[in-house]
Protein backbone atom coordinates (compact mmCIF):
# COMPACT_ATOMS: atom_id res chain seq x y z
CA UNK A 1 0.00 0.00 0.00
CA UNK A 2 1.10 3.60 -0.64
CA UNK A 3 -0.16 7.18 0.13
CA UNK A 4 -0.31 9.55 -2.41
CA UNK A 5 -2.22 13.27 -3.43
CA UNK A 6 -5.23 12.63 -5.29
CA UNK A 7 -5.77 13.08 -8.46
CA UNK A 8 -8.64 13.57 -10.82
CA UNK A 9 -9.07 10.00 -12.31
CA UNK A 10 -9.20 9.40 -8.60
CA UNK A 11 -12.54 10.69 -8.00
CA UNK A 12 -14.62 7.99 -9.30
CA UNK A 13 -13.30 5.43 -6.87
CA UNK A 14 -13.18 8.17 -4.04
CA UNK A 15 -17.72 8.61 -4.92
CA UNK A 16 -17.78 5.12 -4.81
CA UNK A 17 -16.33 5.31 -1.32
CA UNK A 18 -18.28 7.96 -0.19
CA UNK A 19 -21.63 6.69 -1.25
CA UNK A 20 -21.27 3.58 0.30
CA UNK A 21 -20.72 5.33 2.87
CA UNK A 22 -23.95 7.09 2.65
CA UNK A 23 -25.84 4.31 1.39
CA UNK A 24 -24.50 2.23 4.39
CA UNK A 25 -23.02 3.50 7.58
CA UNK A 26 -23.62 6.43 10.13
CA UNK A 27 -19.58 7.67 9.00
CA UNK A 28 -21.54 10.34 6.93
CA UNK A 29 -24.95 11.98 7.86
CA UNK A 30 -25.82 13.16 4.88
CA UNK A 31 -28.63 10.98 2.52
CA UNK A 32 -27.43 11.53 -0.93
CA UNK A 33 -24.87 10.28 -3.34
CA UNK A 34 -22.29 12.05 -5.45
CA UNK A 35 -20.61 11.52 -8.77
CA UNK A 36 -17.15 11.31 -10.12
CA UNK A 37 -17.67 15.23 -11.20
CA UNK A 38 -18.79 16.22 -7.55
CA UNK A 39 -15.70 14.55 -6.08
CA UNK A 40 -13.51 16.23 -8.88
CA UNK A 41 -15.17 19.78 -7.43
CA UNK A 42 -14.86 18.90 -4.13
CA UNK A 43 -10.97 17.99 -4.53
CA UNK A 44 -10.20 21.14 -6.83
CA UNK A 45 -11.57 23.46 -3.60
CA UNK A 46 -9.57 21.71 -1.47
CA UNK A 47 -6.51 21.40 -3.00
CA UNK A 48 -6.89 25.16 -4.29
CA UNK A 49 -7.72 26.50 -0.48
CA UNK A 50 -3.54 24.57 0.28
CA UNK A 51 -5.60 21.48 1.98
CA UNK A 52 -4.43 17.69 0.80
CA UNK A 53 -6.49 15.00 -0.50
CA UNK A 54 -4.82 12.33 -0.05
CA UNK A 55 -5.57 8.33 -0.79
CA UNK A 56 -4.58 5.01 -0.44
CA UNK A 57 -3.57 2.61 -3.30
CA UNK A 58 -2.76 -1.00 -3.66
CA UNK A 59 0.33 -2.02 -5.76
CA UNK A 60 -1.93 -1.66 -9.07
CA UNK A 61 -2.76 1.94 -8.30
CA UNK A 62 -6.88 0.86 -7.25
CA UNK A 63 -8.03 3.41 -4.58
CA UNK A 64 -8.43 1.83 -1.09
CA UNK A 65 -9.59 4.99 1.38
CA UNK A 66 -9.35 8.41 1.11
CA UNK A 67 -8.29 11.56 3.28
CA UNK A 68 -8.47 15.09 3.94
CA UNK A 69 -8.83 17.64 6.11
CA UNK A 70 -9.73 21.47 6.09
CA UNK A 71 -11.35 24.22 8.38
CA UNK A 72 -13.07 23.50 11.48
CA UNK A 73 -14.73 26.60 11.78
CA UNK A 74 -14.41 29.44 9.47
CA UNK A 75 -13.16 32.38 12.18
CA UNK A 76 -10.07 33.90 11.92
CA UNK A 77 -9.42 32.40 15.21
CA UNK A 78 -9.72 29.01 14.31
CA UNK A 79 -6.87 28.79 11.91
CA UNK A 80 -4.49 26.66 13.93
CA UNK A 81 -7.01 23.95 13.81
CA UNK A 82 -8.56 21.34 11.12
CA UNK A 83 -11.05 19.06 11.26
CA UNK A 84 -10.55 15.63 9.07
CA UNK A 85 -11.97 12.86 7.57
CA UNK A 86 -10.90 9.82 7.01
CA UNK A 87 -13.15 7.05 4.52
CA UNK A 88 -11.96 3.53 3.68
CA UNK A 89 -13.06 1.03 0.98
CA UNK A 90 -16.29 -1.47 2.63
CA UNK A 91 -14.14 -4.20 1.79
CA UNK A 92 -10.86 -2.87 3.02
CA UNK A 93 -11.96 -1.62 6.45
CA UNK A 94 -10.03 -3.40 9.65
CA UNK A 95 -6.94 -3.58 7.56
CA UNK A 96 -5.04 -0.63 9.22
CA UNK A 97 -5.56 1.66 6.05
CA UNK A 98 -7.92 4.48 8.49
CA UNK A 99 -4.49 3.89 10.43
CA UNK A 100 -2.02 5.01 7.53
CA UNK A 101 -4.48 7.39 6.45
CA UNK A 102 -4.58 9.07 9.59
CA UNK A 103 -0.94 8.74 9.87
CA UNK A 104 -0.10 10.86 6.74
CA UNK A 105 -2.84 13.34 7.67
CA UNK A 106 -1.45 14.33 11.10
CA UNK A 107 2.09 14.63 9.45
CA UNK A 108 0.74 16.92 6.57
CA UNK A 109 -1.17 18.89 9.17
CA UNK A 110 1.69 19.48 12.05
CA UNK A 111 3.59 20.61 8.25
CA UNK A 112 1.14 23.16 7.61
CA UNK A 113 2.33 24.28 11.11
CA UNK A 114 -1.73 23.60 12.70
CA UNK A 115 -1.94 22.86 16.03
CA UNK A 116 -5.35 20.97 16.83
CA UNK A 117 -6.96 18.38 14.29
CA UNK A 118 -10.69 17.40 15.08
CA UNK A 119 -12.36 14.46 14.56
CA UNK A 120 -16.06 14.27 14.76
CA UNK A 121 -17.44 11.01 14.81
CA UNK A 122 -20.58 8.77 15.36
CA UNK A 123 -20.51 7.94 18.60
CA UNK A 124 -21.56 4.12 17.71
CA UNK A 125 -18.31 3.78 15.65
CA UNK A 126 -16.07 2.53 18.08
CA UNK A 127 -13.47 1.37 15.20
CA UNK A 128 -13.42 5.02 14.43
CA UNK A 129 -12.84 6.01 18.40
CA UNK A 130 -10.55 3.46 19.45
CA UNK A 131 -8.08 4.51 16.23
CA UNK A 132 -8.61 8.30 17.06
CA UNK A 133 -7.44 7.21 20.94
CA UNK A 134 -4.81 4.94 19.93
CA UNK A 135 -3.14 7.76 17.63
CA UNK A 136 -3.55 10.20 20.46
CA UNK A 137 -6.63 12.14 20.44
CA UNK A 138 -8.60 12.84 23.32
CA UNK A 139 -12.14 13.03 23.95
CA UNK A 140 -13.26 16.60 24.45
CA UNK A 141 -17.22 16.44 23.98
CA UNK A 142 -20.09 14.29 23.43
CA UNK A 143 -23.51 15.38 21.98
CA UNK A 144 -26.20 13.26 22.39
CA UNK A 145 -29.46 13.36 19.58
CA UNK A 146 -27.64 16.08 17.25
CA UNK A 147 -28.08 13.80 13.94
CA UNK A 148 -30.33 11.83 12.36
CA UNK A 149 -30.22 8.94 9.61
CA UNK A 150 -31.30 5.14 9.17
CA UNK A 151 -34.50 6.43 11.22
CA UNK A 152 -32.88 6.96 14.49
CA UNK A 153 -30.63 10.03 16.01
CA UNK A 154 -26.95 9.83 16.36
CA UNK A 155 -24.96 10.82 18.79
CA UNK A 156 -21.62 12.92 18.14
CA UNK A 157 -18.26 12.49 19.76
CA UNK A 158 -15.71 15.01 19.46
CA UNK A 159 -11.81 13.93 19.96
CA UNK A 160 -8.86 16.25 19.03
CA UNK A 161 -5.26 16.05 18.93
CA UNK A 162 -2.62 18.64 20.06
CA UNK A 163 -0.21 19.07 16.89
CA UNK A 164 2.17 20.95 18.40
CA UNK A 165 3.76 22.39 21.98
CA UNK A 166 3.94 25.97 21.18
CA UNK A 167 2.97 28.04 24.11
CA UNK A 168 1.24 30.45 21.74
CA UNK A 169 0.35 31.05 18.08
């Protein structure tokens, strides 16, 4: 497996990702699927506003999880920190990809000099938790009942992870 940027001819195996993750899990709350053309869009803004996109490939270049991460809020005094996410293949999942993934994320963020990532994440995904603990992150909040899919609501846990010691911006 290697990490690279994504590219373009990426994005139809990235909306294949995603909407299985619609169609399927609680990862993503929102209800409808994308094309190869949305995910081309999406990519574009965040590779234009200095963000990565990054994904996973096998040894024949096949697209096994993607990443990225961007603005948690959009305040000037939020700048220091991102908030990620972090998708694998259905078929792939358990095989320490989200782990590599993650990996490559924190590095590229502690590069852009940020000093908090966020994760938000179902709190009923604890595959998704107990990688965000085991790489570092700390739970700072729960909200119960904020979400809604599947015909039940969905509670949200919020983890973060300190990027960098500096005593001040």
């Amino acid at each position: 497996m290697m990490v690279r940027d994504a590219v373009p001819g990426d994005a139809g195996a990235i909306a294949g990702i995603y909407n299985d993750a619609v169609e399927s899990t609680t990862a993503i709350w929102n209800e409808v699927t994308v094309d190869a053309a949305n995910r081309v869009a999406w990519m574009a803004a965040r590779q234009d506003a200095g963000f990565p996109v990054i994904v996973a490939v096998d040894a024949q270049d096949r697209v096994l999880g993607y990443a990225s991460f961007g603005d948690w809020r959009a305040f000037d005094g939020y700048r220091g920190t991102v908030e990620h996410s972090v998708y694998v293949r259905g078929d792939c999942r358990g095989g320490g990809i989200g782990r590599v993934l993650m990996e490559a994320l924190i590095a590229r963020a502690r590069a852009m000099g940020k000093h908090v990532m966020v994760g938000a994440i179902e709190a009923g995904n604890a595959g998704s938790v107990g990688l965000h603990l085991r790489l570092g992150f700390t739970e700072t909040g729960r909200m119960p009942e904020v979400g809604q899919k599947f015909g039940r609501w969905l509670d949200l846990v919020f983890l973060q992870l300190r990027l960098d010691d500096r005593p001040a911006p």
